[in-house]
N, C-alpha and C. Protein backbone atom coordinates (compact mmCIF):
# COMPACT_ATOMS: atom_id res chain seq x y z
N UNK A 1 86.88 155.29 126.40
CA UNK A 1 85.75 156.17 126.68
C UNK A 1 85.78 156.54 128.15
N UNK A 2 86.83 157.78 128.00
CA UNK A 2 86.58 158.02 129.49
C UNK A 2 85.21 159.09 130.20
N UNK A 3 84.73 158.44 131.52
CA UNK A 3 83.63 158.74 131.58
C UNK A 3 83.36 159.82 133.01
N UNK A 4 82.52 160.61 133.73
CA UNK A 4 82.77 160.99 134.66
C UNK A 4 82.55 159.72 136.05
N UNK A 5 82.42 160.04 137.66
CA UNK A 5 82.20 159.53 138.75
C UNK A 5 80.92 159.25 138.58
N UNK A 6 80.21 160.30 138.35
CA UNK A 6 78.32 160.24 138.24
C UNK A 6 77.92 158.57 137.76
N UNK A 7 78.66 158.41 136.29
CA UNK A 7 77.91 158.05 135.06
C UNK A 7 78.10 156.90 136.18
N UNK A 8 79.53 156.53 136.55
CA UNK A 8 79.59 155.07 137.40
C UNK A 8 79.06 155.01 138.34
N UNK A 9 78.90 155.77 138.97
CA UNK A 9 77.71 155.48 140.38
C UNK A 9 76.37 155.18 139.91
N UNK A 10 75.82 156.29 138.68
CA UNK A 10 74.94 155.36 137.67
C UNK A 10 74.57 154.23 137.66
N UNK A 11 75.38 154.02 137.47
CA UNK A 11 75.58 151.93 136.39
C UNK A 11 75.45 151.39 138.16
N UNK A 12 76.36 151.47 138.59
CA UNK A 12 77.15 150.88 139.76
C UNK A 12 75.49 150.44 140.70
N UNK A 13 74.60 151.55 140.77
CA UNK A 13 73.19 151.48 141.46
C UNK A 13 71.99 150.70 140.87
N UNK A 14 72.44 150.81 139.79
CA UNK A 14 71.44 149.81 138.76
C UNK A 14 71.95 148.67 138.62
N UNK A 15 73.10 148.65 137.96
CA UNK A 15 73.71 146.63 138.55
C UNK A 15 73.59 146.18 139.94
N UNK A 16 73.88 146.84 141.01
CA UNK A 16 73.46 146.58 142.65
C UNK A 16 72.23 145.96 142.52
N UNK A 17 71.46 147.06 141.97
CA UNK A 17 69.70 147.06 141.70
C UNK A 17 69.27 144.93 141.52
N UNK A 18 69.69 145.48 139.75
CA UNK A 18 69.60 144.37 139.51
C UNK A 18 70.10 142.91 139.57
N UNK A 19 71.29 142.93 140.05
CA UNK A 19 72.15 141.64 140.86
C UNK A 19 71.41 141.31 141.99
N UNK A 20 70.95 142.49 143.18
CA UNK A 20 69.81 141.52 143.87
C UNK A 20 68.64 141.71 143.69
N UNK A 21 67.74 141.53 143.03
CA UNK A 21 66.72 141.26 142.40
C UNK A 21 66.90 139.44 141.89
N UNK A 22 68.00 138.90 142.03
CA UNK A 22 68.44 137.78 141.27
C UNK A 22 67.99 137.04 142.39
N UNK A 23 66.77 135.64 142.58
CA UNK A 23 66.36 134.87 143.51
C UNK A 23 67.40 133.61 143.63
N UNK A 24 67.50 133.26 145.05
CA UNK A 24 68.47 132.31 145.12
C UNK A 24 68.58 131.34 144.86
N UNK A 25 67.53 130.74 143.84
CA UNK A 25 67.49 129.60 142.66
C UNK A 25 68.28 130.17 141.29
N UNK A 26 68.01 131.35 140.98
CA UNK A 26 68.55 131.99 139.88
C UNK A 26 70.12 131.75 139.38
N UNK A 27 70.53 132.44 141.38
CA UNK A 27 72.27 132.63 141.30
C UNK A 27 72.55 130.99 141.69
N UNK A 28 72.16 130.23 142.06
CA UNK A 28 72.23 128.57 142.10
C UNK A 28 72.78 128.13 140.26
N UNK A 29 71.49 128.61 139.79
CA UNK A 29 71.65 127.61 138.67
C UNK A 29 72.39 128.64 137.40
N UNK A 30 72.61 130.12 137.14
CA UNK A 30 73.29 130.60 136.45
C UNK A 30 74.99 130.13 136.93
N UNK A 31 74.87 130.16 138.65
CA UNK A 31 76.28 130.23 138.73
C UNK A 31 76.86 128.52 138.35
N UNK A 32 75.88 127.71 138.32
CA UNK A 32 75.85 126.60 138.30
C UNK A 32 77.26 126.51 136.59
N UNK A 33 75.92 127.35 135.78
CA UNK A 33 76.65 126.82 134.33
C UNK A 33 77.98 127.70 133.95
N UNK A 34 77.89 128.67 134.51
CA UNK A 34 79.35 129.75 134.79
C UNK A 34 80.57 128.99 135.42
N UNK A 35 80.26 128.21 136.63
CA UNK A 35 81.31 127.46 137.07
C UNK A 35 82.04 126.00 135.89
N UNK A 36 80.68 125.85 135.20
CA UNK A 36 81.10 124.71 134.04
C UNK A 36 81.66 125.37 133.11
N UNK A 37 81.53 126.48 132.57
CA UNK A 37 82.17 126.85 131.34
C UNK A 37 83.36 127.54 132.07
N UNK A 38 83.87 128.16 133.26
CA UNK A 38 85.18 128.18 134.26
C UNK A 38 86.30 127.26 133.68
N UNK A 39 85.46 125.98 134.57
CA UNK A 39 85.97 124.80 134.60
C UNK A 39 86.54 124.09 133.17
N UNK A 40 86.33 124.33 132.76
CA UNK A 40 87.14 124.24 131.00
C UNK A 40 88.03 125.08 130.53
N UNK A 41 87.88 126.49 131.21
CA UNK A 41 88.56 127.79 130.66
C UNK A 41 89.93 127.43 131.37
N UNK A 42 89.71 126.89 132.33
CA UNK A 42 90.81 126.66 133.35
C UNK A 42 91.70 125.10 133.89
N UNK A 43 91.01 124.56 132.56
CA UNK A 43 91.83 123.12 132.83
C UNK A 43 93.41 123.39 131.94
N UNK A 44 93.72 122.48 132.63
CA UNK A 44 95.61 122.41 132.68
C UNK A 44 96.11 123.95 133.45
N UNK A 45 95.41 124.47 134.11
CA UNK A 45 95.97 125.79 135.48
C UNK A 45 96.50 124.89 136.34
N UNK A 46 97.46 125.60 136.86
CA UNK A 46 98.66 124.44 137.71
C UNK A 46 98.16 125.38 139.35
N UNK A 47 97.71 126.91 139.25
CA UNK A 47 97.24 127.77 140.34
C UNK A 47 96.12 129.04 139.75
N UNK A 48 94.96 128.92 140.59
CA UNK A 48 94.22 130.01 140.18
C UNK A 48 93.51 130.39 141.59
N UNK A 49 93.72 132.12 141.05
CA UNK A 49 92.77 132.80 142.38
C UNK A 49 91.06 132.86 141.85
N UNK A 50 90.19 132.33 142.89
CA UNK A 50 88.86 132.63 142.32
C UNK A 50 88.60 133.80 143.41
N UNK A 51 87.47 133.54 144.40
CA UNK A 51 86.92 134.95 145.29
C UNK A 51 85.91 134.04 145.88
N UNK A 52 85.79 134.60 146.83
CA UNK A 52 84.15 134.27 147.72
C UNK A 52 82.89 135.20 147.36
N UNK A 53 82.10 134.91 147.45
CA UNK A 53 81.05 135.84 146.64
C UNK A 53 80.03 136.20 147.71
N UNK A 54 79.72 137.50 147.31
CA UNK A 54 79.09 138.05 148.30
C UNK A 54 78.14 138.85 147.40
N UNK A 55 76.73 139.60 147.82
CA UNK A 55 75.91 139.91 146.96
C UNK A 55 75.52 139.50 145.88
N UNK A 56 74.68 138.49 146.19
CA UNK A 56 74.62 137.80 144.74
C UNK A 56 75.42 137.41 143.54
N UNK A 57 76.54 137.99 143.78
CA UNK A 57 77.76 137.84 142.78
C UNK A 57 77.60 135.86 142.59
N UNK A 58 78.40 135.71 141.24
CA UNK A 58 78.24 134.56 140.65
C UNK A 58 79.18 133.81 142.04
N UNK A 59 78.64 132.85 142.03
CA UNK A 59 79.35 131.77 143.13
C UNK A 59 80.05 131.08 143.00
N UNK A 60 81.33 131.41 143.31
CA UNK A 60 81.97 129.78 142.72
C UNK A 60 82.93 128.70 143.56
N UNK A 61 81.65 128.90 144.92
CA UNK A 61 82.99 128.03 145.85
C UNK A 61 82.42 126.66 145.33
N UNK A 62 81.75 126.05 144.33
CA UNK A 62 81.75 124.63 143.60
C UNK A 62 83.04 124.41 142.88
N UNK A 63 83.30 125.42 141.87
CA UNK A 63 84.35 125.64 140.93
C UNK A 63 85.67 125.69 141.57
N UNK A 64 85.59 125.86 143.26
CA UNK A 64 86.76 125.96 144.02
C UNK A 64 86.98 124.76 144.54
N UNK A 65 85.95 123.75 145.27
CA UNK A 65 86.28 122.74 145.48
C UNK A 65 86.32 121.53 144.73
N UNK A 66 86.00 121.45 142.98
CA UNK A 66 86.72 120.83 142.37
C UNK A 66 87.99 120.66 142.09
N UNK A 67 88.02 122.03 141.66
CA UNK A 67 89.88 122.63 141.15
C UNK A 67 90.89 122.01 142.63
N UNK A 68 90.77 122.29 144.30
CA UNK A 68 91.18 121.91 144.90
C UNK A 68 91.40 120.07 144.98
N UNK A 69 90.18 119.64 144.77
CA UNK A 69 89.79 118.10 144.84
C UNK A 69 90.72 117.87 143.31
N UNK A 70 91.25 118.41 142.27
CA UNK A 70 91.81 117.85 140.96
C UNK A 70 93.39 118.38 141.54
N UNK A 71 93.99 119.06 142.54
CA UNK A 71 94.90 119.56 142.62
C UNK A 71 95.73 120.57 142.37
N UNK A 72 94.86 121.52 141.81
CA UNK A 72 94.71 122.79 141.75
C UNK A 72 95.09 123.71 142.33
N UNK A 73 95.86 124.36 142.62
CA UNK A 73 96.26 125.37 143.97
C UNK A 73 94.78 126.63 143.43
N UNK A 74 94.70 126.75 144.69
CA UNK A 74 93.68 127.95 144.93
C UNK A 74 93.64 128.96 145.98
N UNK A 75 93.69 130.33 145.57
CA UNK A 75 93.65 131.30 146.65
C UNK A 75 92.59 131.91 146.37
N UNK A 76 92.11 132.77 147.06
CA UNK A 76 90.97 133.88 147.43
C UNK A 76 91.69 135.21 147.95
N UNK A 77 91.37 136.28 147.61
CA UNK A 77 91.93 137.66 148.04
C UNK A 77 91.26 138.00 149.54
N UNK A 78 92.70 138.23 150.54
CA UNK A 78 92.22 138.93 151.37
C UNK A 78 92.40 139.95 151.16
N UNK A 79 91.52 141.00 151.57
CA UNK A 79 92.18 142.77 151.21
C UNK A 79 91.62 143.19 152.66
N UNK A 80 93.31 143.85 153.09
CA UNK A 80 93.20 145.16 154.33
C UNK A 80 92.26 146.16 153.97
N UNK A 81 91.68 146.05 155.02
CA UNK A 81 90.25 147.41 154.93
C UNK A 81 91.04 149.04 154.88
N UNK A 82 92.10 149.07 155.49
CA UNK A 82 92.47 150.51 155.76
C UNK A 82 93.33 150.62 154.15
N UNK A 83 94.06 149.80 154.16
CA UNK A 83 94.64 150.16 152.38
C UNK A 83 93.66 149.29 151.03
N UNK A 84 93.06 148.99 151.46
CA UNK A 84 92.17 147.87 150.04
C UNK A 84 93.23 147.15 149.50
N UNK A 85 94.64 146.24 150.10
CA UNK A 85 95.47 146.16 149.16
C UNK A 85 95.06 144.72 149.43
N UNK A 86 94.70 144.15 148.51
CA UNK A 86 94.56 142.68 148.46
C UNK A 86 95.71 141.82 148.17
N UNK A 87 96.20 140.79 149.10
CA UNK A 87 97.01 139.68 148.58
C UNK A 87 96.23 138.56 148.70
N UNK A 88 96.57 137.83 147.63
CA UNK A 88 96.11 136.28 147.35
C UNK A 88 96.51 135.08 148.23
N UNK A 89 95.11 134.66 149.09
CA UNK A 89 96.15 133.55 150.21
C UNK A 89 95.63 131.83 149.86
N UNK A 90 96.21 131.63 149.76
CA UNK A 90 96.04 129.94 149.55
C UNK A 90 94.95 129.26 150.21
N UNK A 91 94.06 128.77 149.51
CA UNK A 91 93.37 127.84 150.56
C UNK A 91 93.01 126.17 150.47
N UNK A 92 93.27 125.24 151.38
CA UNK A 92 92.89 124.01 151.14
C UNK A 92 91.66 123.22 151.08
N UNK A 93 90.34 124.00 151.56
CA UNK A 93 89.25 123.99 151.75
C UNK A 93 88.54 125.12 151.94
N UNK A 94 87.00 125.10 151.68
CA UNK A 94 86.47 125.99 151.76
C UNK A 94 85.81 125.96 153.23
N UNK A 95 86.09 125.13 154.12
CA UNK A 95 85.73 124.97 155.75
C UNK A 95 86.37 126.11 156.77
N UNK A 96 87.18 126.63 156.32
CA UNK A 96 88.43 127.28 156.95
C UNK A 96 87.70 128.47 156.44
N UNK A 97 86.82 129.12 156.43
CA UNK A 97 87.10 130.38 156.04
C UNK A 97 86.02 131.77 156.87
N UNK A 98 86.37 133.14 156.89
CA UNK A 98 85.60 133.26 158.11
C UNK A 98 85.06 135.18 157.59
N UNK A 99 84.35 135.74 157.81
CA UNK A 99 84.46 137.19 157.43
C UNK A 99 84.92 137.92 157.69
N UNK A 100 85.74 138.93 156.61
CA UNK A 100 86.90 139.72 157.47
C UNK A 100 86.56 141.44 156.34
N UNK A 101 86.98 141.59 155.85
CA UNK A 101 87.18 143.70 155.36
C UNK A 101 86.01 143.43 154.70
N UNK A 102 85.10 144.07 154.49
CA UNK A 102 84.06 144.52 153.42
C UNK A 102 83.14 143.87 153.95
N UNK A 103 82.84 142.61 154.75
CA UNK A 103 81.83 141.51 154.43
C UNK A 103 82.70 140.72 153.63
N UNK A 104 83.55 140.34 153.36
CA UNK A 104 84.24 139.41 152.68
C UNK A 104 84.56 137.84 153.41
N UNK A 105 83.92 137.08 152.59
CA UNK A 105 84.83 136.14 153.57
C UNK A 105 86.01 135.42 152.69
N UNK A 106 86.92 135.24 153.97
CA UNK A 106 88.32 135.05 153.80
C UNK A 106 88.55 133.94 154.95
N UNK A 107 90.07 133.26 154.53
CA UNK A 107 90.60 132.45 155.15
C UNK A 107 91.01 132.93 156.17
N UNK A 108 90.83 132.03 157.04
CA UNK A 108 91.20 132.43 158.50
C UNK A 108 92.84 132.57 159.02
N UNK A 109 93.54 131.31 158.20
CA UNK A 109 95.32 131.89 158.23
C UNK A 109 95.71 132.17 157.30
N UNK A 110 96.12 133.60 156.81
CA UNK A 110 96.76 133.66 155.63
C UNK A 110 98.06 132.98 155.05
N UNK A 111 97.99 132.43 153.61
CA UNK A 111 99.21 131.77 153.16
C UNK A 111 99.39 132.75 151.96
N UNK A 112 100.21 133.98 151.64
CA UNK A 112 100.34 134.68 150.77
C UNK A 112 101.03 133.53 149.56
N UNK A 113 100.47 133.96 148.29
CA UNK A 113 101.01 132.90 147.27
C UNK A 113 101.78 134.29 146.18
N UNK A 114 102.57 134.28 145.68
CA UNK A 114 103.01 135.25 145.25
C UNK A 114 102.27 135.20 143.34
N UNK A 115 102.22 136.72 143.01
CA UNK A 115 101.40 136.62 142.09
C UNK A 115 102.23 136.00 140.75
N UNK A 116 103.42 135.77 140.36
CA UNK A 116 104.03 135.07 139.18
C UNK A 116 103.80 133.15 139.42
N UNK A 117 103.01 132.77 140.89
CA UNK A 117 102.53 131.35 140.66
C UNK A 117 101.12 131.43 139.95
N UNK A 118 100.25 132.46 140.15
CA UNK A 118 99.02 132.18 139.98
C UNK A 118 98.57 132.53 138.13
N UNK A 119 98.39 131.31 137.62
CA UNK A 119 98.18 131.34 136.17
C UNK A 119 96.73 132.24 135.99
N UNK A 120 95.80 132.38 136.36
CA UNK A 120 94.51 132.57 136.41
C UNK A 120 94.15 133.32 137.50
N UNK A 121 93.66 134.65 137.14
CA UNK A 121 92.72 134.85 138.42
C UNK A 121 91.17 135.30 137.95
N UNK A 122 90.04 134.91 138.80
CA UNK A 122 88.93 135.07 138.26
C UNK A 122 88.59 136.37 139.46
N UNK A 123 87.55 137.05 138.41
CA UNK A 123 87.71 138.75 138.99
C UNK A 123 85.78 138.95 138.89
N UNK A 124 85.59 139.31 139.99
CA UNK A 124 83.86 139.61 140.26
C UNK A 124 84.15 141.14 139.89
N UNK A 125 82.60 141.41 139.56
CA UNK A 125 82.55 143.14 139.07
C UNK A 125 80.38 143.37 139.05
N UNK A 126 80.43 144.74 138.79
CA UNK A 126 79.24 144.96 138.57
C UNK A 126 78.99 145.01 137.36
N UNK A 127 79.86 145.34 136.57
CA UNK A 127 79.53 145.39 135.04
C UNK A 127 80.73 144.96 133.57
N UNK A 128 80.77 144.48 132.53
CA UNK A 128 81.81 144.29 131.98
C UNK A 128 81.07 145.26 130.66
N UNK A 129 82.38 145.12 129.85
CA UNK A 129 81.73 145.59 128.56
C UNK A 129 82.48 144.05 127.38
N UNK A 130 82.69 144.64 126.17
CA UNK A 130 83.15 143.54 125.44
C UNK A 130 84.07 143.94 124.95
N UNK A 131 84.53 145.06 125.37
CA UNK A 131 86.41 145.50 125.72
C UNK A 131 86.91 145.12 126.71
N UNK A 132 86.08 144.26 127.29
CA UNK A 132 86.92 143.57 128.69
C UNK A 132 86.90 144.82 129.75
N UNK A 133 86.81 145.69 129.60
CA UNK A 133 86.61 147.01 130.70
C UNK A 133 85.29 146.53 131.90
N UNK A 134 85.90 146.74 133.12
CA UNK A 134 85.20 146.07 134.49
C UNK A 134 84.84 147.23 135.34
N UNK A 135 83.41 147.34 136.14
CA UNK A 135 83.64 147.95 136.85
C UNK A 135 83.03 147.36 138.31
N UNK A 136 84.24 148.15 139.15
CA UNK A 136 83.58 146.99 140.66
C UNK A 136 82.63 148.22 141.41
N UNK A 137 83.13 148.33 142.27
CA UNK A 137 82.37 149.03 143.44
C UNK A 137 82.93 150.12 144.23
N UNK A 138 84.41 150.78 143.16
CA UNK A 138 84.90 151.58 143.44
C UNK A 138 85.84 151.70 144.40
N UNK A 139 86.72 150.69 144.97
CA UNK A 139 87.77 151.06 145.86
C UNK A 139 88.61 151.10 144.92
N UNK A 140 89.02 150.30 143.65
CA UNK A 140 89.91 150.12 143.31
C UNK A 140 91.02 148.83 143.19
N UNK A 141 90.90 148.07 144.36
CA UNK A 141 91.00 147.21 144.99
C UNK A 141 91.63 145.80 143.96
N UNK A 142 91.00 145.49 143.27
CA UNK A 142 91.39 145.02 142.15
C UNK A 142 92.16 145.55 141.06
N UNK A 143 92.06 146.38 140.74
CA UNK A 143 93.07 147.32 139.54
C UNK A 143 94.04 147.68 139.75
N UNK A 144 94.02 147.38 141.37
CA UNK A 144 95.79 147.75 141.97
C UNK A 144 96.14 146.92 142.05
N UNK A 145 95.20 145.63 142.03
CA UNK A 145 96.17 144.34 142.54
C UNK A 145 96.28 143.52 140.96
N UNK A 146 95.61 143.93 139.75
CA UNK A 146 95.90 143.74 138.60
C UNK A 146 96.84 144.28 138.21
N UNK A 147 97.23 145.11 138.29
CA UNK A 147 98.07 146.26 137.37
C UNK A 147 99.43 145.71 136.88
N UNK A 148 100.06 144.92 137.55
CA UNK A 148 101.13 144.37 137.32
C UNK A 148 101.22 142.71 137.37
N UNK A 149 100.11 142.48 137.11
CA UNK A 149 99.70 140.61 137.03
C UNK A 149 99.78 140.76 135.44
N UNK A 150 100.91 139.40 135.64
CA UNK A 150 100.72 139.00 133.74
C UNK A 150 99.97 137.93 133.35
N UNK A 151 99.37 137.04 134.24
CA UNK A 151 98.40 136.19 133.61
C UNK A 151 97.13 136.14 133.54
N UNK A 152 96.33 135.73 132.98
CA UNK A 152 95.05 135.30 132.87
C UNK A 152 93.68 136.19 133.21
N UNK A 153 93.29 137.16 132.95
CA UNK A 153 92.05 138.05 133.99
C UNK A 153 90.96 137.69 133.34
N UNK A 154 89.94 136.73 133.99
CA UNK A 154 89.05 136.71 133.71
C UNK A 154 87.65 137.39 134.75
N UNK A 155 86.74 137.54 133.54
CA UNK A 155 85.90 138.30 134.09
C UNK A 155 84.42 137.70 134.71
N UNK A 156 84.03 137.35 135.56
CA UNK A 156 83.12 136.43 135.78
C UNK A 156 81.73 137.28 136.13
N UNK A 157 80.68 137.37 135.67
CA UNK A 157 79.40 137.86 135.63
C UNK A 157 78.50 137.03 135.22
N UNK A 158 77.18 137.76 135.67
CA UNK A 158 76.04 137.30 135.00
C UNK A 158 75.75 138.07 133.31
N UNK A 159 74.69 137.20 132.86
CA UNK A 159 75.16 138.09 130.81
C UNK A 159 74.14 139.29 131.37
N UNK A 160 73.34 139.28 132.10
CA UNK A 160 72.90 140.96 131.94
C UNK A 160 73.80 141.73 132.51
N UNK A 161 74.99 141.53 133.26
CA UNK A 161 76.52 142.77 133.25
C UNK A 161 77.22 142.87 132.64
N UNK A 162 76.90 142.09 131.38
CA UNK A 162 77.23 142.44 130.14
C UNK A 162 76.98 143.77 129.55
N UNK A 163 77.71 144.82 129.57
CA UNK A 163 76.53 145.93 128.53
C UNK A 163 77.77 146.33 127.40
N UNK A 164 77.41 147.77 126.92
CA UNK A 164 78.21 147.65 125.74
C UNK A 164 79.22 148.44 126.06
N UNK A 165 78.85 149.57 126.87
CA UNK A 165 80.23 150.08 127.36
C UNK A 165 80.19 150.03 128.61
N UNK A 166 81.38 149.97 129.46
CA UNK A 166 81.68 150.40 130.96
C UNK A 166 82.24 151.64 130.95
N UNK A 167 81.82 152.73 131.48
CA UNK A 167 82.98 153.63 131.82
C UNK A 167 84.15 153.61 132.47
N UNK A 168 85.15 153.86 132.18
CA UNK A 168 86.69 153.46 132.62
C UNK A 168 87.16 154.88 132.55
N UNK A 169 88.26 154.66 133.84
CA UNK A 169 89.40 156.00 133.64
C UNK A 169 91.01 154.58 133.78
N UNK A 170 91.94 156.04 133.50
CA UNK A 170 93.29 155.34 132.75
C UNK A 170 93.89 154.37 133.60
N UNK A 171 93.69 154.08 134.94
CA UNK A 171 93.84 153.09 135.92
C UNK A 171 93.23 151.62 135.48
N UNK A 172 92.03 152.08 134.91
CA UNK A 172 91.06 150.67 134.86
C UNK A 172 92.04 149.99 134.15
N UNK A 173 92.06 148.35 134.62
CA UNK A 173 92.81 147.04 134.00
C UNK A 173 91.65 146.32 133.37
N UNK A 174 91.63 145.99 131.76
CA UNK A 174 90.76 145.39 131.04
C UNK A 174 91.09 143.34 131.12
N UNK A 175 90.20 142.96 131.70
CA UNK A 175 89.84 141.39 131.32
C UNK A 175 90.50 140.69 129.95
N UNK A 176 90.92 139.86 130.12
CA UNK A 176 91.11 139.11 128.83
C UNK A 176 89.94 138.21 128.57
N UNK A 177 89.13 138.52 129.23
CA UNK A 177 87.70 137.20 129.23
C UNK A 177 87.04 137.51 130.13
N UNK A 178 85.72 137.13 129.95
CA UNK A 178 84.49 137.27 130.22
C UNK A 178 83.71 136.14 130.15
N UNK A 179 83.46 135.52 131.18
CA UNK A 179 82.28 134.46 131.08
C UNK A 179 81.15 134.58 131.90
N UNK A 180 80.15 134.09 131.47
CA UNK A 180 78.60 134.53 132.00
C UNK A 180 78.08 133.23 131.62
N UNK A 181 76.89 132.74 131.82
CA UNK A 181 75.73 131.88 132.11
C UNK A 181 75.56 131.48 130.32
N UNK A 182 76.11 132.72 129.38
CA UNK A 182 75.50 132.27 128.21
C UNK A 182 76.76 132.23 127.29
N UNK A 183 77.62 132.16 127.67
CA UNK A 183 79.13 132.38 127.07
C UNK A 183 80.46 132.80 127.49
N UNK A 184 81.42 132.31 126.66
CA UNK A 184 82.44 132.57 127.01
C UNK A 184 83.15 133.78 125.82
N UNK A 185 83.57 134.98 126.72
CA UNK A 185 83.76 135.98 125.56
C UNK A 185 85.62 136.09 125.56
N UNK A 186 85.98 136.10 124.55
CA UNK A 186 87.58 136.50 124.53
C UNK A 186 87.90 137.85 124.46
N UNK A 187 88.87 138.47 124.79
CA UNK A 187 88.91 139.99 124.53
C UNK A 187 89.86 140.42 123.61
């Protein structure tokens, strides 16, 4: 269902909307049970990229410093502001880390991990559908750095960015999964 720019700036202002509207007990304890049902999706991962979260987005530097504390390799995306091209850099803690393109925070030395180690990567968005179709915030940024990843895309939200469709054009990279506060969805 391909859709115009409008419809996504649409959606894109109303999930903004409603993601902060979310009180910081809310994103505590949704991200709380999101990181538990993660944390199962992702046992026996030998390497997974999660993200630092910013705008209320689901949180999961808990889910990061277990996986690290079990031995886990873990990276976080830095992405160059002038190209949005994100590479995945390794991190050993979440102490090390500092704000860098977007408001993002990122590790302070990059350790590029190349993308055929990383079994899993978990992917923030404003909206999913239950075609696994994601939409972020419009750089792109992710769909370029998906496009040629063969493992694992999961989709991490809250269940009201759940809706039934996302608008997508032929670039968009669809999720193999979706997990939220009230489930875990397969695609």
């Amino acid at each position: 269902m391909e859709n115009t720019e409008n419809q996504k700036n649409g959606l894109r202002a109303r999930m903004k909307a409603e993601r902060a509207a979310l009180s910081p007990d809310e994103v505590t304890l949704k991200s709380a049970v999101i990181c538990n049902r993660l944390s199962s999706v992702l046992r026996g991962k030998k390497f997974v990229m999660a993200y630092c979260a910013l705008f209320n987005e689901v949180n999961v530097d808990s889910l990061m410093r277990v996986l690290i504390s079990e031995g886990i390799g873990v990276a976080v995306p830095v992405t160059e502001k002038e190209t949005s091209v994100i590479t995945p850099s390794e991190i050993t803690s979440l102490s090390d880390i500092k704000r860098g393109a977007y408001g993002i925070r990122e590790p302070i030395n990059v350790s590029e991990v190349p993308l055929s180690e990383i079994d899993a990567v978990l992917v923030p968005g404003l909206a999913f559908d239950e075609g696994g179709m994601r939409m972020g915030f419009g750089k792109g940024c992710y769909d370029r750095f998906l496009e040629n990843y063969k493992g694992l895309k999961i989709g991490v939200c809250y269940e009201f960015q759940l809706i039934d469709a996302v608008p997508f054009d032929k670039h968009d990279v669809p999720m193999d999964m979706i997990v939220t506060e009230s489930g875990t969805y397969a695609v």
